[in-house]
Every structure is written in C-alpha cells, then in structure tokens.
N, C-alpha and C. Protein backbone atom coordinates (compact mmCIF):
# COMPACT_ATOMS: atom_id res chain seq x y z
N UNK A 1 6.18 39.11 -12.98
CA UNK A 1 6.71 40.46 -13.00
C UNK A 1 5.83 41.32 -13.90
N UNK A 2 5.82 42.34 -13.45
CA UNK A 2 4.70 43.70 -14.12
C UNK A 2 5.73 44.13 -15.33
N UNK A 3 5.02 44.83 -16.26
CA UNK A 3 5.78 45.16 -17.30
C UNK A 3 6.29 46.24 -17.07
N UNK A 4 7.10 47.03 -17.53
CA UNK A 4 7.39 48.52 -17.56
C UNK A 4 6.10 49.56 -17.62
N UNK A 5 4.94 49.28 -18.70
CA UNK A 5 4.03 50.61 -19.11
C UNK A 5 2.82 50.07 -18.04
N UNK A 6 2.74 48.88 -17.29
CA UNK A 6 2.17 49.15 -15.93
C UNK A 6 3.05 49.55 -14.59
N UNK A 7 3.80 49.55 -14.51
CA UNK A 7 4.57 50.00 -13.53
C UNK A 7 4.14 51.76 -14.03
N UNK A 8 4.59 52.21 -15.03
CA UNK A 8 4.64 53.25 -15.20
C UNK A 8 3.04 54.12 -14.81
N UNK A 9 2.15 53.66 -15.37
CA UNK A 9 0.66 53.39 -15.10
C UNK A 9 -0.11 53.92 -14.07
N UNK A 10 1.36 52.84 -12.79
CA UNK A 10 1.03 52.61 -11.28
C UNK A 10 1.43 53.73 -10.41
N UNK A 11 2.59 54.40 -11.35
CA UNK A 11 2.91 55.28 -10.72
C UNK A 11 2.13 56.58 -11.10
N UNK A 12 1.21 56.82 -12.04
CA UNK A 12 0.54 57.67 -12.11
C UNK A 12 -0.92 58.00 -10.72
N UNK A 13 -0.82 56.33 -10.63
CA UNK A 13 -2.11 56.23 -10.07
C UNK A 13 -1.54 56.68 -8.35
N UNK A 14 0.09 56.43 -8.20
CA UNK A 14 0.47 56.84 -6.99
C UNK A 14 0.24 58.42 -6.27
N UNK A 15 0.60 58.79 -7.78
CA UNK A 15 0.71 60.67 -8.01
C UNK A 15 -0.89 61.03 -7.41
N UNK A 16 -1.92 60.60 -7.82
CA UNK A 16 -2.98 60.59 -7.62
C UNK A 16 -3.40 60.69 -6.32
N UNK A 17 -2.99 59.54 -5.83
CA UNK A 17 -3.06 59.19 -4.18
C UNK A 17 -2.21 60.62 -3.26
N UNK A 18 -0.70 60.92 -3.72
CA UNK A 18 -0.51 61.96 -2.88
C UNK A 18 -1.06 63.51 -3.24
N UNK A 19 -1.64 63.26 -4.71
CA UNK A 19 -2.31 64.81 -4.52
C UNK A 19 -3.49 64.72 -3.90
N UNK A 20 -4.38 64.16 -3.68
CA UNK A 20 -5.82 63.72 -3.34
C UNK A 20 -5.61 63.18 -1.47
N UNK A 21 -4.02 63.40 -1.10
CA UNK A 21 -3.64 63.11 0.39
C UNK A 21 -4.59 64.25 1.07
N UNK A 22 -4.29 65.30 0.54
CA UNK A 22 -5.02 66.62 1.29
C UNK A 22 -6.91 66.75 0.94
N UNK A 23 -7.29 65.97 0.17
CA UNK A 23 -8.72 66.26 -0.21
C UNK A 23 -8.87 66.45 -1.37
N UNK A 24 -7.74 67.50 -2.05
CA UNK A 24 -8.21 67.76 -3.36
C UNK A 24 -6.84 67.84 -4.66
N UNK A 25 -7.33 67.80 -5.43
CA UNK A 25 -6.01 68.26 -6.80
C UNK A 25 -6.03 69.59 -6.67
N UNK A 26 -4.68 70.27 -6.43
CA UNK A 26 -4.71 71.51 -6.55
C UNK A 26 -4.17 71.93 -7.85
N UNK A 27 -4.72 72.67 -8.51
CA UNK A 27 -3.90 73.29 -10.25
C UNK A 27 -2.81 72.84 -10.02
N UNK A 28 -1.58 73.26 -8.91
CA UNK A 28 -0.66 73.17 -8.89
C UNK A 28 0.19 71.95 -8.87
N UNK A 29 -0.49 70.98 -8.37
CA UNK A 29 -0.35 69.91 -8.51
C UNK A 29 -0.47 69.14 -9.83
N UNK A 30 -1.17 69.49 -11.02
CA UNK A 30 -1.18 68.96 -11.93
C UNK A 30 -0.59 69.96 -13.18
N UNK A 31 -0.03 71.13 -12.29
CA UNK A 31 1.20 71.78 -13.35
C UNK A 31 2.37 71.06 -13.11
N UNK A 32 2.13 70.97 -11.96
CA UNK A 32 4.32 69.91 -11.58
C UNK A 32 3.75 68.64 -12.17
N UNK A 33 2.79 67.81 -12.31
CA UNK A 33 2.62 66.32 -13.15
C UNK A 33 3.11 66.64 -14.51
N UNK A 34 2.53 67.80 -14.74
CA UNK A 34 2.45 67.88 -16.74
C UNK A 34 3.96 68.20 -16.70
N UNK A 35 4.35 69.39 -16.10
CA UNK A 35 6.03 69.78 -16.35
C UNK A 35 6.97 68.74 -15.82
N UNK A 36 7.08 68.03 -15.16
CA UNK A 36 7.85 66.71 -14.14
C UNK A 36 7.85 65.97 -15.56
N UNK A 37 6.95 65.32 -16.08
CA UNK A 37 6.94 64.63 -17.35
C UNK A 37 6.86 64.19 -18.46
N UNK A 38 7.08 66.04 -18.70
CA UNK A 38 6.59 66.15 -19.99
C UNK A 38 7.25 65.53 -21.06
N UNK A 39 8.99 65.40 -21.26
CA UNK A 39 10.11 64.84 -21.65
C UNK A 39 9.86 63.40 -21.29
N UNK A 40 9.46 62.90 -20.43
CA UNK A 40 9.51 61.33 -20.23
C UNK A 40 9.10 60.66 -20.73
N UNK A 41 9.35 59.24 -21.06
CA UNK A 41 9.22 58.39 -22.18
C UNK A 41 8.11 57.67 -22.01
N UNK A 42 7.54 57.59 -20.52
CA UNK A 42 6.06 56.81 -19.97
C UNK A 42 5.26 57.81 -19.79
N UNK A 43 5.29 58.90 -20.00
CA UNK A 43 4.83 60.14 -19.86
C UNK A 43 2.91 59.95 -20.07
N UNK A 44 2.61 59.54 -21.23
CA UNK A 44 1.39 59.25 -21.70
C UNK A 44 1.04 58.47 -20.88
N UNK A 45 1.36 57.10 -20.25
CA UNK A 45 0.99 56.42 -19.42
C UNK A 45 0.97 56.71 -18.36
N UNK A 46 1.86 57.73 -17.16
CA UNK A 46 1.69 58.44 -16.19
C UNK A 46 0.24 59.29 -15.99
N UNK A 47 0.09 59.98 -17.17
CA UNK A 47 -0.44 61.48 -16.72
C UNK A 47 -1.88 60.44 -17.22
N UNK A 48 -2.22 59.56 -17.77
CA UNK A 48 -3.31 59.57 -18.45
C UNK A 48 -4.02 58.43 -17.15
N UNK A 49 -2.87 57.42 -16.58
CA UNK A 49 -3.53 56.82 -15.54
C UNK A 49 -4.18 58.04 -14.05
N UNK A 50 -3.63 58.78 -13.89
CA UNK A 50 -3.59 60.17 -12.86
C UNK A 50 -5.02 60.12 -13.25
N UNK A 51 -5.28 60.61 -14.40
CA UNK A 51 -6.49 61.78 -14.81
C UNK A 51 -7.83 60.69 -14.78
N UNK A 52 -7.28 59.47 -15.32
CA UNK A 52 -8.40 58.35 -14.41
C UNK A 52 -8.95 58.11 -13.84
N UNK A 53 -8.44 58.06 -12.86
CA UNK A 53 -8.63 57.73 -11.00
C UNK A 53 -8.87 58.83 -10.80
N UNK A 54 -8.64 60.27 -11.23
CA UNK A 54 -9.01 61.87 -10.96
C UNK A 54 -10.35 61.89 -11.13
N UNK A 55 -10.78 61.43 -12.96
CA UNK A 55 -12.45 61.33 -13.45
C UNK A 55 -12.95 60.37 -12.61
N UNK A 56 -13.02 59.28 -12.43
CA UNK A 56 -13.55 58.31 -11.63
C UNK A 56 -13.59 58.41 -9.81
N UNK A 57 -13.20 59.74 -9.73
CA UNK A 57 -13.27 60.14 -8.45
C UNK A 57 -12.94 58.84 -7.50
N UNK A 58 -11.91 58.18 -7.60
CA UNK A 58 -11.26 56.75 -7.21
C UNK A 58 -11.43 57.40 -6.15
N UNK A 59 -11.33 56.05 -5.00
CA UNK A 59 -10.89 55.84 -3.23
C UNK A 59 -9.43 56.02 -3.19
N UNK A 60 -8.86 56.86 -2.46
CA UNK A 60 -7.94 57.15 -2.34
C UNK A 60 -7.32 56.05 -1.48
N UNK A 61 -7.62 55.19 -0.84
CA UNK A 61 -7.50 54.15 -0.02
C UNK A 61 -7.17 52.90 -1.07
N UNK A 62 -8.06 52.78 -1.97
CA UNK A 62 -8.42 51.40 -3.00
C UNK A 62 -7.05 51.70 -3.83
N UNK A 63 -7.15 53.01 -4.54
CA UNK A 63 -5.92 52.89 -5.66
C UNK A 63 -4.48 53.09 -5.05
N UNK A 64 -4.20 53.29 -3.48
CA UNK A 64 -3.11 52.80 -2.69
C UNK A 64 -2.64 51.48 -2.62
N UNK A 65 -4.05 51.04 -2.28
CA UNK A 65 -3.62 49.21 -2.22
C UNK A 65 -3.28 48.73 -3.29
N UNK A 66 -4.28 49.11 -4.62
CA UNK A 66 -3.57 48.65 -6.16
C UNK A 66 -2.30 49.15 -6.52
N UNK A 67 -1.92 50.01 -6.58
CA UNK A 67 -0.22 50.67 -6.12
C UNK A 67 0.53 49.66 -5.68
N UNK A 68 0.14 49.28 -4.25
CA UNK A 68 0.99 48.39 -3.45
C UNK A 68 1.48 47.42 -4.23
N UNK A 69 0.05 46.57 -4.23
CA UNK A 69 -0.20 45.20 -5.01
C UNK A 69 0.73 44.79 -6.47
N UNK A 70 0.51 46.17 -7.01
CA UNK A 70 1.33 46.08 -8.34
C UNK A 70 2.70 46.14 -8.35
N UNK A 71 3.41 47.19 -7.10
CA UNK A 71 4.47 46.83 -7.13
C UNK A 71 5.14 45.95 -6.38
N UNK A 72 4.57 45.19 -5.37
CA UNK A 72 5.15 44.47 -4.71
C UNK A 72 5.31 42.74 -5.80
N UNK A 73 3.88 42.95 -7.16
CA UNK A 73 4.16 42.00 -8.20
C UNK A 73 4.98 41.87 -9.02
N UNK A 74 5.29 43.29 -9.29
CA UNK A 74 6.84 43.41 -9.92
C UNK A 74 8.10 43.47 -9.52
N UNK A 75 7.91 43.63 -7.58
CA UNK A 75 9.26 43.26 -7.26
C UNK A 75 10.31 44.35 -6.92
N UNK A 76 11.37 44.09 -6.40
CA UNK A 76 12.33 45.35 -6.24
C UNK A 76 12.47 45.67 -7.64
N UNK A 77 12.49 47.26 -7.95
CA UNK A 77 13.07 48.29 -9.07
C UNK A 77 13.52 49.33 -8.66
N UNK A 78 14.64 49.44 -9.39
CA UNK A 78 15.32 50.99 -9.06
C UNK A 78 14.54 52.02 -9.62
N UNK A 79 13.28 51.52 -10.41
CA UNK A 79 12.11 52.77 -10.57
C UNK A 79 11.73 53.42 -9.43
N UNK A 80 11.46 52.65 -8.25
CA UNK A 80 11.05 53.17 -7.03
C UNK A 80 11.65 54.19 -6.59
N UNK A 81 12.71 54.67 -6.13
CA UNK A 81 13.59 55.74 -6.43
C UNK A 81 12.77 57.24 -7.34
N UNK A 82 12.53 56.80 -8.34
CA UNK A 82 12.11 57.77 -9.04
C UNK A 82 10.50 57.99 -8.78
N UNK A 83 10.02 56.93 -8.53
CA UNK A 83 8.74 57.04 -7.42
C UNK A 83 8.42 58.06 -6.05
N UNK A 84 9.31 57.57 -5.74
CA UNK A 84 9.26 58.47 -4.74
C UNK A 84 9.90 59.98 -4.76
N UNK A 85 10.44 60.29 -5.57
CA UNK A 85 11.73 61.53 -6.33
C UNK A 85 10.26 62.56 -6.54
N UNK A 86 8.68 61.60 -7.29
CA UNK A 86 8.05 62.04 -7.98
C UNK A 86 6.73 62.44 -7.00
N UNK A 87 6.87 62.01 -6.24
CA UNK A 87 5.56 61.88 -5.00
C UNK A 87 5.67 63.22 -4.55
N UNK A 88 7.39 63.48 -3.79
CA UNK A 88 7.99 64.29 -3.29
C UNK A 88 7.59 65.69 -4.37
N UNK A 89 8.08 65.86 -5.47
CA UNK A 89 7.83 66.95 -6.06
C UNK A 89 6.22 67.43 -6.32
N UNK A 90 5.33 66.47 -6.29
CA UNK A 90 3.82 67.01 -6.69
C UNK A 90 3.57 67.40 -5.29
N UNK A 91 4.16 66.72 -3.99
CA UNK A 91 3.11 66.72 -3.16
C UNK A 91 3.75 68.51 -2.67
N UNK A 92 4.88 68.85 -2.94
CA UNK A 92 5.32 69.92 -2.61
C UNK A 92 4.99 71.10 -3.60
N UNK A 93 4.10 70.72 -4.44
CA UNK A 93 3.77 71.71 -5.80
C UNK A 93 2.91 73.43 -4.95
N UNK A 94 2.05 72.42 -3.94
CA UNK A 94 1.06 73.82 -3.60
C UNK A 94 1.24 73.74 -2.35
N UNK A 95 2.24 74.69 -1.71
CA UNK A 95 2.14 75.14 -0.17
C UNK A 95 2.89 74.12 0.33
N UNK A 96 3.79 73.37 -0.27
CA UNK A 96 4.68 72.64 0.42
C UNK A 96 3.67 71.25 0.47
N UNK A 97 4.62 70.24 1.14
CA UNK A 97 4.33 68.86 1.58
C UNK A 97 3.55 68.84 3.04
N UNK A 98 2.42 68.57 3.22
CA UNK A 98 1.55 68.77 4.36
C UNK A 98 1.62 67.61 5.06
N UNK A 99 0.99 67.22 5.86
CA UNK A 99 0.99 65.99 6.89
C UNK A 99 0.23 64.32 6.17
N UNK A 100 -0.27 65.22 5.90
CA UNK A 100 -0.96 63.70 4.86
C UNK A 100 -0.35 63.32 3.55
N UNK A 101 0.12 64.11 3.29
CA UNK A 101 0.86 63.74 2.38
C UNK A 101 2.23 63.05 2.16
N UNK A 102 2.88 63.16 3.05
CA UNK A 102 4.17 63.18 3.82
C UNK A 102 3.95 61.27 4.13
N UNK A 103 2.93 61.11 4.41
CA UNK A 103 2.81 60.19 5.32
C UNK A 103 2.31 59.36 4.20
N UNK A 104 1.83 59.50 3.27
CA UNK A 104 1.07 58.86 1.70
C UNK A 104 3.02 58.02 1.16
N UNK A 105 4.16 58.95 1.46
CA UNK A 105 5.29 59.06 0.91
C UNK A 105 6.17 58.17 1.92
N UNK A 106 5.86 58.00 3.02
CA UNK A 106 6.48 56.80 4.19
C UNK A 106 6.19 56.20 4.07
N UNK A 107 4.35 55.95 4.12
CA UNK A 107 3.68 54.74 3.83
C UNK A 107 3.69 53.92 2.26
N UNK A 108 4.28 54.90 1.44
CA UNK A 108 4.61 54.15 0.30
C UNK A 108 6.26 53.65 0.32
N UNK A 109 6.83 53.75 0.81
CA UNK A 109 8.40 53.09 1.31
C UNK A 109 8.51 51.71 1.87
N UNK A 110 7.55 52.18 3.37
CA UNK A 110 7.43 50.80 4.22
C UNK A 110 6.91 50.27 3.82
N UNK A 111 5.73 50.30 3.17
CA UNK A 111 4.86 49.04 2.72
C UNK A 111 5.45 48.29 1.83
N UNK A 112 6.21 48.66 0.84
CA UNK A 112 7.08 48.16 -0.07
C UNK A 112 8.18 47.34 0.51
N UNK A 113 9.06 47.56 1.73
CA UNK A 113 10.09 47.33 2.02
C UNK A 113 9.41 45.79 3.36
N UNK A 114 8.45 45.98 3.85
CA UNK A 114 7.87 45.57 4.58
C UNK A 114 7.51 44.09 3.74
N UNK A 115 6.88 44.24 2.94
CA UNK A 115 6.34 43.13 1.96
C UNK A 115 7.31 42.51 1.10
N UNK A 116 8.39 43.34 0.74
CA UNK A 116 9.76 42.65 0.33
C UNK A 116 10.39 41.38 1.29
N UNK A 117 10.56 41.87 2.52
CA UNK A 117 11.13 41.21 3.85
C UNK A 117 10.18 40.32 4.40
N UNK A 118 8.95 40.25 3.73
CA UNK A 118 8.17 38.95 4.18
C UNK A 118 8.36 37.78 3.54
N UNK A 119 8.19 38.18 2.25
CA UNK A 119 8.90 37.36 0.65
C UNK A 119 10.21 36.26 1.14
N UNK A 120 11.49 37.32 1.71
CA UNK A 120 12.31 37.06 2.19
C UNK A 120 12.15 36.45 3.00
N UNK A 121 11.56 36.30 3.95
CA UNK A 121 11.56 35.67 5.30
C UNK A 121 10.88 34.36 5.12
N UNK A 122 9.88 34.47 3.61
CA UNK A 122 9.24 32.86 3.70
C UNK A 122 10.65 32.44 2.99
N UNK A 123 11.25 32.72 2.12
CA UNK A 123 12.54 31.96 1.70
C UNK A 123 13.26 31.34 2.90
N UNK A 124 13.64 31.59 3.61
CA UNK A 124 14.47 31.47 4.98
C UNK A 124 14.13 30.52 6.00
C-alpha cells in the first residue's frame, strides 16, 4: 500500500495530466490548483508534484500510467472521490471541460475500476 503523501503526490501529477489534456497549462488552470488547495493539508505535496512534471515537460501519456500504477498499488480509497472532485474543477478552470479532457477524467475512473475487478477476478 502507497502512503498518504504519495498518493497525495499522485494526485498532483494527475492535475497535470488533465491540464496538459488540451496541450497546454492555462493561467487558469493553475489559479484553480493554487486556490482548490490552498487550505489543504497535502497541499505542498500536490502543487509541488504538478509543477514537476510541468518543469520537466513530462509525457502526458507516461505520468498517466504512473498515476494508474500508483493507485491501483494503493488500492481502493475514498481519496479517489476527491480525485476526481479535483480533475473536474481544474479541467473546467479555462473555458469549461473540453473533449480531452473529459476523457483524461473517464479514463481515470475506468482504469481504476477496471484493474480493481481484475484483482478481484484472480481471487475468484
């Protein structure tokens, strides 16, 4: 199981993936990151994994799969919930939620739920 301040981490690196869905970080997108968490207690670990993968001009493809990977190592969490609560609000920061982005936010559901029920299914 992943700890809490990588989970938290992972989800920065998620934020990443749906602002970078459309091509680019828009300002606006990294005003709803800073205001979304500014109060939050993983806050430092969110915004600082984001700005990472932002400098390192990451594959938007690569730090999806590490996303995946990490949470499917830690397993069902009712963090996910707030994962996705958080995807939803950046990706809607500038001009609404666009098509790629939208789909960054399904594809982060199923893949999760998908890889849960395989887990499951080798039990069975």
């Amino acid at each position: 199981m992943v700890d809490k301040e990588k989970l938290y981490e992972t989800l920065g690196e998620l934020l990443y993936v749906v602002a970078m869905a459309d091509g680019v970080i828009q300002k606006e997108e990294k005003e709803a990151l800073n205001k979304l968490f500014e109060n939050h207690t993983w806050a430092s670990e969110i915004i600082w994994s984001f700005e990472y993968e932002e400098a390192k001009h990451s594959s938007v493809e690569e730090v999806y799969n590490k996303v995946i990977n990490v949470c499917h190592a830690h397993g069902p969490a009712a963090e996910y919930t707030e994962f996705v609560s958080a995807m939803k609000i950046i990706a809607d920061a500038a001009d609404g939620i666009d098509e790629n982005e939208q789909k960054v936010i399904r594809s982060f559901s199923t893949d999760l739920i998908e890889r849960f029920q395989r887990d499951l299914d080798r039990f069975n």
